[in-house]
N, C-alpha and C. Protein backbone atom coordinates (compact mmCIF):
# COMPACT_ATOMS: atom_id res chain seq x y z
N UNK A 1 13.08 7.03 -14.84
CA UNK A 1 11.87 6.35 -14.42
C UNK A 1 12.17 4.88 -14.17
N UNK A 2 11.61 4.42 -13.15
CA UNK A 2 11.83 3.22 -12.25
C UNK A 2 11.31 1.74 -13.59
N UNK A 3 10.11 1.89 -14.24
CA UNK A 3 9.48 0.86 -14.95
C UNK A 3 8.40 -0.20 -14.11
N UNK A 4 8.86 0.67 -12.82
CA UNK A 4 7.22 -0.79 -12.46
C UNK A 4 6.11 0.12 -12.44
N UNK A 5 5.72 -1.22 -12.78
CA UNK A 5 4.23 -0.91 -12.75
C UNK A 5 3.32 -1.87 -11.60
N UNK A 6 2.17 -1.54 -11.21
CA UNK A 6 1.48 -2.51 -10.24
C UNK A 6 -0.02 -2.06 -10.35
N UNK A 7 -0.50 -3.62 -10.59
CA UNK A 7 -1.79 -3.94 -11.69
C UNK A 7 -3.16 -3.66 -9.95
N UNK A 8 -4.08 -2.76 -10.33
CA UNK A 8 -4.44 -2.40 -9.00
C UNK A 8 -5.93 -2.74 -9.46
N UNK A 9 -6.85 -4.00 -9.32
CA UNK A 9 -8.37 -3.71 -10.12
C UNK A 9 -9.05 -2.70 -9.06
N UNK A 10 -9.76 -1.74 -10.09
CA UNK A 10 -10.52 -0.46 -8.90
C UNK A 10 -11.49 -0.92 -7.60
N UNK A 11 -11.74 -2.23 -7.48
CA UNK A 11 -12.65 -2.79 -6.06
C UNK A 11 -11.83 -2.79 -5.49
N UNK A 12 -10.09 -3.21 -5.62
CA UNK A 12 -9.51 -3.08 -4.39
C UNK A 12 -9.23 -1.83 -3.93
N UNK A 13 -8.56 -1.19 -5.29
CA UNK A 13 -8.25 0.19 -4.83
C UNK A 13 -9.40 1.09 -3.62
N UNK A 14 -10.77 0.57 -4.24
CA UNK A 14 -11.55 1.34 -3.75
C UNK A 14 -11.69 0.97 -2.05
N UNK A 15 -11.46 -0.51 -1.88
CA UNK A 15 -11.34 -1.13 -0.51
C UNK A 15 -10.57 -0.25 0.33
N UNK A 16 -9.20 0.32 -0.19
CA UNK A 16 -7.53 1.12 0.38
C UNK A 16 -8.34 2.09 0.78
N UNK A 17 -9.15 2.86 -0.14
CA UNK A 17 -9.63 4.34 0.06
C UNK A 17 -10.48 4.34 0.96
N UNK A 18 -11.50 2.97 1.33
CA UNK A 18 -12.56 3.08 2.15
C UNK A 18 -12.08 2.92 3.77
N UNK A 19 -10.71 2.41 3.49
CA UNK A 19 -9.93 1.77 4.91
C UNK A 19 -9.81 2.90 5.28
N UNK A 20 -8.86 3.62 5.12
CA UNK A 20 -8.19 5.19 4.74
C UNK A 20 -9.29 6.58 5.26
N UNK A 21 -10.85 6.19 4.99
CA UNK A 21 -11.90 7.09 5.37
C UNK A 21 -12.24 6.43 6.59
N UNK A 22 -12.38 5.19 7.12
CA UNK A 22 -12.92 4.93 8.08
C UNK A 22 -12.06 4.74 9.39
N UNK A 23 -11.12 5.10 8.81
CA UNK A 23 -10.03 5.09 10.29
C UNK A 23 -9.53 6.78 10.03
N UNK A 24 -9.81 7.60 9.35
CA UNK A 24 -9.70 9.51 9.30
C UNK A 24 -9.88 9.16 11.02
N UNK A 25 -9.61 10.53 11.60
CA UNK A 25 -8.14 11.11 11.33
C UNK A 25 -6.37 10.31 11.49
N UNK A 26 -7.13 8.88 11.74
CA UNK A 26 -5.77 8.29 12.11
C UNK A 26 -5.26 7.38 10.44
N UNK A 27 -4.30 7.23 10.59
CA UNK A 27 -3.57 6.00 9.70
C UNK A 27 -3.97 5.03 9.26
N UNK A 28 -4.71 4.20 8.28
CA UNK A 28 -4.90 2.76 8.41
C UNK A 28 -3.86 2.16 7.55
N UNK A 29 -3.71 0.95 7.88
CA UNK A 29 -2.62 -0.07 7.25
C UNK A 29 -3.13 -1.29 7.14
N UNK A 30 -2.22 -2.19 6.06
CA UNK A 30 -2.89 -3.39 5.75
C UNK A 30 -1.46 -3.78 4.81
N UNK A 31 -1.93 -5.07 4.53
CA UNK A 31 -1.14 -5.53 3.19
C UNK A 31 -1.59 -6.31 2.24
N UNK A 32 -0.67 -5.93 1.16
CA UNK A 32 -1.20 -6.19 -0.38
C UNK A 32 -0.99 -7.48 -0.68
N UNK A 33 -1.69 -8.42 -1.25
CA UNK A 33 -1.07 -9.75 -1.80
C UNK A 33 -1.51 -9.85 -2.94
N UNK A 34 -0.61 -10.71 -3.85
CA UNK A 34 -0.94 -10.85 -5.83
C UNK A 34 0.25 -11.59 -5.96
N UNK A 35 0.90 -11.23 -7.22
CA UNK A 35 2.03 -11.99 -7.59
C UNK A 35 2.81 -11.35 -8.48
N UNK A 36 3.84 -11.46 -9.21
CA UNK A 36 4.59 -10.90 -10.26
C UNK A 36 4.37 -11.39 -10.79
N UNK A 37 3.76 -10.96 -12.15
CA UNK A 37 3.13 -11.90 -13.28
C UNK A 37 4.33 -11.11 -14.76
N UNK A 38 5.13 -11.79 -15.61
CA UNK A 38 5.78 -10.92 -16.55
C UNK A 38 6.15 -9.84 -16.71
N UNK A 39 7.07 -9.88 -15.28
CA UNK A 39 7.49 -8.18 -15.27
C UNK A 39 6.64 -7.37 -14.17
N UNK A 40 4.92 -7.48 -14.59
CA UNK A 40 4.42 -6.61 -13.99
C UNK A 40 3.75 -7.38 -12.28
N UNK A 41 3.29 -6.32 -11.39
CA UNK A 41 3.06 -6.84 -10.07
C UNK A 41 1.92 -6.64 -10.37
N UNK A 42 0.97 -7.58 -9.64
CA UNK A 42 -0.80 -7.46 -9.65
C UNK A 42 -1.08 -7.70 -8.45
N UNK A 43 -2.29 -6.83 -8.10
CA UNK A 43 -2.26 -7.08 -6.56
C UNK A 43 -3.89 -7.83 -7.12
N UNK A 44 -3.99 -9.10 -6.22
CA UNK A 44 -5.19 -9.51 -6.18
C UNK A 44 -5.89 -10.32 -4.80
N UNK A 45 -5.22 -9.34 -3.82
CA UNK A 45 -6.45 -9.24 -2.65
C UNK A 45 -5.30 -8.23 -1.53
N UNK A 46 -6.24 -8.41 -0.62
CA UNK A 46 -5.70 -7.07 0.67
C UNK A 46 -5.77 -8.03 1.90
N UNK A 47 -5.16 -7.34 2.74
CA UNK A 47 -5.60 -7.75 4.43
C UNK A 47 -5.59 -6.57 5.11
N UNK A 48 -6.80 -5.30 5.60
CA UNK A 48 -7.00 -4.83 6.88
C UNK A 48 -6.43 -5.55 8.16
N UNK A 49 -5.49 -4.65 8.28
CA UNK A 49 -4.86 -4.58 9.38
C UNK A 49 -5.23 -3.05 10.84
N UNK A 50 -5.29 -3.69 11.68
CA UNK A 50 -5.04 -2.62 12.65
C UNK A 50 -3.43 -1.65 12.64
N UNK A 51 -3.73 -0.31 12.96
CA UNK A 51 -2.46 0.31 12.87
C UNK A 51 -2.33 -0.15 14.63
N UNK A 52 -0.80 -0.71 14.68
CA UNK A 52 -1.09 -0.45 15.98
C UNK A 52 0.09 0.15 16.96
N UNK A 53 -0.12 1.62 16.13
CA UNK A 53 0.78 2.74 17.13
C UNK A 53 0.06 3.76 17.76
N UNK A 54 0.25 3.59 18.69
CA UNK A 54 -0.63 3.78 20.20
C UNK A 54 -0.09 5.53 20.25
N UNK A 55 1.06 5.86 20.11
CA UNK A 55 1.62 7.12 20.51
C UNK A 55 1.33 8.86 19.65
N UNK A 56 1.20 8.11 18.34
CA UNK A 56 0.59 9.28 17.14
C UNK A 56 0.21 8.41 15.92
N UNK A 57 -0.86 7.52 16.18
CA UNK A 57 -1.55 7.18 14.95
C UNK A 57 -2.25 7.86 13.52
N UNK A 58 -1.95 9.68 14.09
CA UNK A 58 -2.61 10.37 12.84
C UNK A 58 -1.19 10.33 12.00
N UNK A 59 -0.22 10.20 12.18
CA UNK A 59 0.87 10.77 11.38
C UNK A 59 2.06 8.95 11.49
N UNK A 60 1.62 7.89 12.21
CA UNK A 60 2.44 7.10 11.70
C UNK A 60 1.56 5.43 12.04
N UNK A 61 2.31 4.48 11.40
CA UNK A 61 1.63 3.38 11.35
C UNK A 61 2.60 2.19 11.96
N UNK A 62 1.73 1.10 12.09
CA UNK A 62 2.77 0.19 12.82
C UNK A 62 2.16 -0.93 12.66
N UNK A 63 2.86 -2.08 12.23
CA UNK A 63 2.65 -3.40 12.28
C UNK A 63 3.32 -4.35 12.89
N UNK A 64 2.78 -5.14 13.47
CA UNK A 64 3.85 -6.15 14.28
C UNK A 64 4.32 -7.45 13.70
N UNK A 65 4.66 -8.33 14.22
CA UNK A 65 5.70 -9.07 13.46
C UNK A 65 4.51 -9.86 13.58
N UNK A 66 3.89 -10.25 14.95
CA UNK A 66 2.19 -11.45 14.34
C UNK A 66 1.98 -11.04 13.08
N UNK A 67 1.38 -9.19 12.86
CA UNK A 67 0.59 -8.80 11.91
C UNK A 67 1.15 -9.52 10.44
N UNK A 68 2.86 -9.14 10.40
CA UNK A 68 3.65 -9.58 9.51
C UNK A 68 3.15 -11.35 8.88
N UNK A 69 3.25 -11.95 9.91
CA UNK A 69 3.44 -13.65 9.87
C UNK A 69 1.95 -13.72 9.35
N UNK A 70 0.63 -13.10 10.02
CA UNK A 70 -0.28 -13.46 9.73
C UNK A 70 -0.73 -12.85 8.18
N UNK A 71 -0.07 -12.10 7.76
CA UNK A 71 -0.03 -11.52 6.27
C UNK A 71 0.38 -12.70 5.36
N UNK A 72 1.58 -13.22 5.74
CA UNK A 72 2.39 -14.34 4.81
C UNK A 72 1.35 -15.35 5.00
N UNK A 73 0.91 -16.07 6.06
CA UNK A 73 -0.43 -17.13 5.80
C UNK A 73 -1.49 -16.78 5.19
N UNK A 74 -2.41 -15.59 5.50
CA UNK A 74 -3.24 -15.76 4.41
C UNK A 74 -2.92 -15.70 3.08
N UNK A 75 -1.51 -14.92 2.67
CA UNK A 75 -1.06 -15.10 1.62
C UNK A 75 -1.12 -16.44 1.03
N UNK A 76 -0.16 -16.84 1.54
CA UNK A 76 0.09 -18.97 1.40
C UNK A 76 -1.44 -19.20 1.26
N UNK A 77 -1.98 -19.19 2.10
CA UNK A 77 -3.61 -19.90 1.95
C UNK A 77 -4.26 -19.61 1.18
N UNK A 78 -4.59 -18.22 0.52
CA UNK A 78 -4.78 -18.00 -1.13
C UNK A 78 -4.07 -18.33 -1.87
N UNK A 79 -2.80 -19.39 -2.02
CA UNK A 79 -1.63 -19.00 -2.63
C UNK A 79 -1.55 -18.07 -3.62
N UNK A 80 -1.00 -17.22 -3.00
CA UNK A 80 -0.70 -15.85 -3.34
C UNK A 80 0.58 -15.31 -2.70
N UNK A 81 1.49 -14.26 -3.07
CA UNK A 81 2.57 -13.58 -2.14
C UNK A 81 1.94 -12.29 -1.21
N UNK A 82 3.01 -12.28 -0.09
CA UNK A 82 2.55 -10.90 0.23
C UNK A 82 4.15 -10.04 -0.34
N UNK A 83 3.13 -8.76 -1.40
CA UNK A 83 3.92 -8.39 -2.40
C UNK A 83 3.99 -6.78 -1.57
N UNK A 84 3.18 -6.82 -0.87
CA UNK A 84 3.25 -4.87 -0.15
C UNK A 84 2.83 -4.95 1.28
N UNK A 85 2.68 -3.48 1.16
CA UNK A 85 1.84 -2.83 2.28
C UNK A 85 1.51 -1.51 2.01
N UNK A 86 -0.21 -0.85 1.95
CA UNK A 86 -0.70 0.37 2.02
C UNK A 86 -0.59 0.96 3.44
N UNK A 87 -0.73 2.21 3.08
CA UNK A 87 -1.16 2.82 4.76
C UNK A 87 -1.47 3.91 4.11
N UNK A 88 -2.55 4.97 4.78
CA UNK A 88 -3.23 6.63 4.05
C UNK A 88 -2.11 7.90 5.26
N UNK A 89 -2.48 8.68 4.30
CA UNK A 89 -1.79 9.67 5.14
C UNK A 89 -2.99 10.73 5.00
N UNK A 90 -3.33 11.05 6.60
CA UNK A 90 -4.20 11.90 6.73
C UNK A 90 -3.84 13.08 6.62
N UNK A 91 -4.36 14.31 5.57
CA UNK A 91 -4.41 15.74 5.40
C UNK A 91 -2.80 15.62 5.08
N UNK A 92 -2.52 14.74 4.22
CA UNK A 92 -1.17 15.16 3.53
C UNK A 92 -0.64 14.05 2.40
N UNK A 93 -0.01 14.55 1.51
CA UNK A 93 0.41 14.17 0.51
C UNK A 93 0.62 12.53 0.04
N UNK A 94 0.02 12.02 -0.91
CA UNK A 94 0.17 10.05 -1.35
C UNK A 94 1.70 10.27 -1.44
N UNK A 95 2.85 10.91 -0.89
CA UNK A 95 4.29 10.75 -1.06
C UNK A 95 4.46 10.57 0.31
N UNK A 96 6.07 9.52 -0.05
CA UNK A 96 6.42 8.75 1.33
C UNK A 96 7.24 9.70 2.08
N UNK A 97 7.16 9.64 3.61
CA UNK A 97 7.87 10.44 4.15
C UNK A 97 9.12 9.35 4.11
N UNK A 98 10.09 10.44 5.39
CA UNK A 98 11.35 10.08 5.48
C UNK A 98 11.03 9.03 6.62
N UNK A 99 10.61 9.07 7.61
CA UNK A 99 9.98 8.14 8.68
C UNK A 99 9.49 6.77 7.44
N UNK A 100 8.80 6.95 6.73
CA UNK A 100 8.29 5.96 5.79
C UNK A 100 9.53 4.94 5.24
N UNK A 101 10.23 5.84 4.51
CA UNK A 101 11.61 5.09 4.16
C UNK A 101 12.39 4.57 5.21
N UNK A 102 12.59 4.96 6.33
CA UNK A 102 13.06 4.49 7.32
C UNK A 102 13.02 3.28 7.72
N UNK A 103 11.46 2.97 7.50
CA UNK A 103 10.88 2.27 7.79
C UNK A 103 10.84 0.79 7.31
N UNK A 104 10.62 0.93 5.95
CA UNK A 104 10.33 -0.11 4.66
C UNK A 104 11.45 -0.51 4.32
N UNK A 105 10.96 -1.93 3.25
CA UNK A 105 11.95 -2.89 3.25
C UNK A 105 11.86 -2.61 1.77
N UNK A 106 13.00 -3.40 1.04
CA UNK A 106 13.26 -3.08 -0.42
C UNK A 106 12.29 -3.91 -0.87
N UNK A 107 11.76 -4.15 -2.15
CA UNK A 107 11.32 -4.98 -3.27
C UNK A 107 9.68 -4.94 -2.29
N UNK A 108 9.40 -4.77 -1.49
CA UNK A 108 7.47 -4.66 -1.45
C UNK A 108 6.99 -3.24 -2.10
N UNK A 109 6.01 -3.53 -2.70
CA UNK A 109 5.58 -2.33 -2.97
C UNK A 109 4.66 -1.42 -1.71
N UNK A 110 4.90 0.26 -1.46
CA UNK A 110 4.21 0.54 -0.72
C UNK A 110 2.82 1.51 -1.91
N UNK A 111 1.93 1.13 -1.63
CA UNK A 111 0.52 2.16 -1.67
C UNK A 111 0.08 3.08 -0.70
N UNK A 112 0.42 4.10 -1.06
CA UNK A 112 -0.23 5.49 -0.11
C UNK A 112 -1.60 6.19 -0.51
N UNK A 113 -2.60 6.51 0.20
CA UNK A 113 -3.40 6.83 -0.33
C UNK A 113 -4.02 8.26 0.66
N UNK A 114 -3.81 9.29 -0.25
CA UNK A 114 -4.01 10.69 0.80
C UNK A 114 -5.71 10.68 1.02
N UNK A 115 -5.87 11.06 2.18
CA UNK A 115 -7.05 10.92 2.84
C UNK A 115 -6.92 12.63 3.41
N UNK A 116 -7.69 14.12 2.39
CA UNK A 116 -7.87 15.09 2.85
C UNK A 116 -9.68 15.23 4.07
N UNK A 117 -9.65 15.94 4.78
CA UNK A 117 -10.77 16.04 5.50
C UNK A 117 -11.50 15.12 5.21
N UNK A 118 -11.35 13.78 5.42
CA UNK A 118 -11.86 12.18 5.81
C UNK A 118 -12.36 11.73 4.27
N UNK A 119 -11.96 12.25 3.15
CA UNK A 119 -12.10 11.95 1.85
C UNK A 119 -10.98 11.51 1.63
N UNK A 120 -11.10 10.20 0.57
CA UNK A 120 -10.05 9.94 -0.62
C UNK A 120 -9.43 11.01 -1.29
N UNK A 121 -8.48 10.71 -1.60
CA UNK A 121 -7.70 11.78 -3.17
C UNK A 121 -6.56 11.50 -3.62
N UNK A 122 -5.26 11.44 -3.96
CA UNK A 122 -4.63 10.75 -4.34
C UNK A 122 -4.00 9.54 -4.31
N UNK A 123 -3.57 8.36 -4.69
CA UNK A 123 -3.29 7.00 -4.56
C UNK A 123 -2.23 6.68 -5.19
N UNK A 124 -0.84 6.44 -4.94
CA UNK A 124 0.47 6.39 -5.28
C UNK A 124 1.10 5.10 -4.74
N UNK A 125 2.22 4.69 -5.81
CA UNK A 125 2.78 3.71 -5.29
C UNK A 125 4.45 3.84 -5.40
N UNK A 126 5.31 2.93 -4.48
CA UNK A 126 6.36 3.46 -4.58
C UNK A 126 7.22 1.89 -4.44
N UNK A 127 8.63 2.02 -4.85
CA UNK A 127 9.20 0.43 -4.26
C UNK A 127 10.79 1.46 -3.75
N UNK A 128 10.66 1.08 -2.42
CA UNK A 128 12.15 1.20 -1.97
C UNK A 128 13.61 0.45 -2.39
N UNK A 129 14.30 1.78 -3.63
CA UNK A 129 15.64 0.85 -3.77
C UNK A 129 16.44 -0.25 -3.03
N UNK A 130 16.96 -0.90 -3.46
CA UNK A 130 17.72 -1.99 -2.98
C UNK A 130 18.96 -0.87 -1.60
N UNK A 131 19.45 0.08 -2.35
CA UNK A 131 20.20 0.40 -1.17
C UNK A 131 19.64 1.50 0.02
N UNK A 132 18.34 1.37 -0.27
CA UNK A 132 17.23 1.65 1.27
C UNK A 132 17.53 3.78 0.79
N UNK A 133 18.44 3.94 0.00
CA UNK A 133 18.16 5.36 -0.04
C UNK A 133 16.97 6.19 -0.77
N UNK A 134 16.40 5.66 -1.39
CA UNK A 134 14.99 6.25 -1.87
C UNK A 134 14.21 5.68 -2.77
N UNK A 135 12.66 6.12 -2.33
CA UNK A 135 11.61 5.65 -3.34
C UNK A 135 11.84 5.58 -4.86
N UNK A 136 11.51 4.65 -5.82
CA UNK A 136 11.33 4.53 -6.98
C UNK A 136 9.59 4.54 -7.39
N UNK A 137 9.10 5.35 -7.54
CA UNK A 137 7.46 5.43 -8.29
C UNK A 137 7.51 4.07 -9.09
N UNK A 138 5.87 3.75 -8.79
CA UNK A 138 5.71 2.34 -9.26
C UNK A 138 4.25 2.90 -10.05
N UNK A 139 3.87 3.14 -10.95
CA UNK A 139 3.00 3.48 -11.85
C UNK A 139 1.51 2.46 -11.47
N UNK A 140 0.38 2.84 -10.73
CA UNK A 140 -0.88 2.12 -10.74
C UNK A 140 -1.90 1.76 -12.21
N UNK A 141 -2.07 0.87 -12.24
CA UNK A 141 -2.85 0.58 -13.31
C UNK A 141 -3.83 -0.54 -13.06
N UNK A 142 -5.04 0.04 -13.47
CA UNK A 142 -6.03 -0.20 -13.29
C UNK A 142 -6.91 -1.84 -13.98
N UNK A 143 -6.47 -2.54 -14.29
CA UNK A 143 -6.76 -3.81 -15.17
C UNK A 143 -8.46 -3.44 -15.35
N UNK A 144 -9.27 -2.94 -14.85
CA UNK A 144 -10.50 -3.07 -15.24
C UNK A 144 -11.10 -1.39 -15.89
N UNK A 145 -10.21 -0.38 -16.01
CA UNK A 145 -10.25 0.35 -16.83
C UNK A 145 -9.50 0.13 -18.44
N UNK A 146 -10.39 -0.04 -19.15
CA UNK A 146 -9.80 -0.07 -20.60
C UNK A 146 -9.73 1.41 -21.26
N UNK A 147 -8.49 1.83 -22.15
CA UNK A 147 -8.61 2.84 -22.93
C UNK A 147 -9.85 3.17 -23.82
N UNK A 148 -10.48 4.22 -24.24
CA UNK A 148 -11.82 4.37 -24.44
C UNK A 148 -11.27 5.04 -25.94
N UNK A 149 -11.86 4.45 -26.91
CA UNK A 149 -11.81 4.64 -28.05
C UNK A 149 -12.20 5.83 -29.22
C-alpha cells in the first residue's frame, strides 16, 4: 500500500460528482487545488474545466496547455497549488485506464469518479509512480466526516 492519503471535504467531492452528472454521457474534467499539509494532500478548491476532446468525449478527456496555465493562476491567486486533476468515467469503473496512465504525470493526484446511467457511484484516487508504470491508490478522506462513536 502506497500511504497517501488525500483530504477531500464532501462539498467538494460532491461538486466532482455533480460535474460528472451534468456533462453524462460525456467526460468532465477539471483540476484540484490544496496543498500538502504533513504528509497528507488536502484538496481545498476545484476548477471546472471543459473536456476538450472533440473526437470521443464519452470515453476520453483533454486539457490544453491554456487550460493547464490557467489552473496554475487561479491556483497562485488563491495561493494554493495545483495538486491534481479529476475527470468521471461514464458507465465504467472509478479505475484508471491504460489511455489514463498514458496520459498523466507523476506526483498529481488523479480523482475518478464513476458516473453509471448519469448517477454518481464510486470516487477513487490514484498518484502515478515516479517511473510512469502504474497507479498507486491514494486513500480519500473526508475531513468533515468524523468517526461516530
Amino acid at each position: 500500500m502506497s500511504g497517501y492519503v488525500l483530504k477531500v471535504p464532501s462539498q467538494l467531492a460532491a461538486k466532482i460528482q455533480a460535474h460528472g452528472m451534468e456533462t453524462y454521457p460525456h467526460e468532465c474534467c477539471g483540476a484540484i487545488l490544496g496543498r500538502d499539509v504533513d504528509g497528507r494532500r488536502e484538496v481545498l478548491g476545484l476548477l471546472a474545466l471543459a473536456n476538450r476532446r472533440d473526437d470521443s468525449p464519452r470515453n476520453r478527456f483533454e486539457v490544453t496547455p491554456g487550460d493547464v496555465q490557467l489552473a496554475e493562476k487561479t491556483a497562485a491567486e488563491k495561493k494554493l497549488e495545483l495538486i491534481g486533476w479529476y475527470h468521471s468515467h461514464p458507465d465504467a469503473s472509478a479505475r484508471p485506464s491504460e489511455f489514463d496512465r498514458e496520459h498523466a504525470w507523476p506526483w498529481y493526484s488523479y480523482i475518478i469518479v464513476s458516473v453509471q446511467s448519469g448517477m454518481p457511484r464510486e470516487m477513487s484516487s490514484w498518484r502515478l509512480q515516479d517511473d510512469r508504470a502504474a497507479y498507486d491508490p491514494e486513500v480519500i478522506e473526508s475531513p468533515a466526516q468524523s468517526p461516530r462513536i
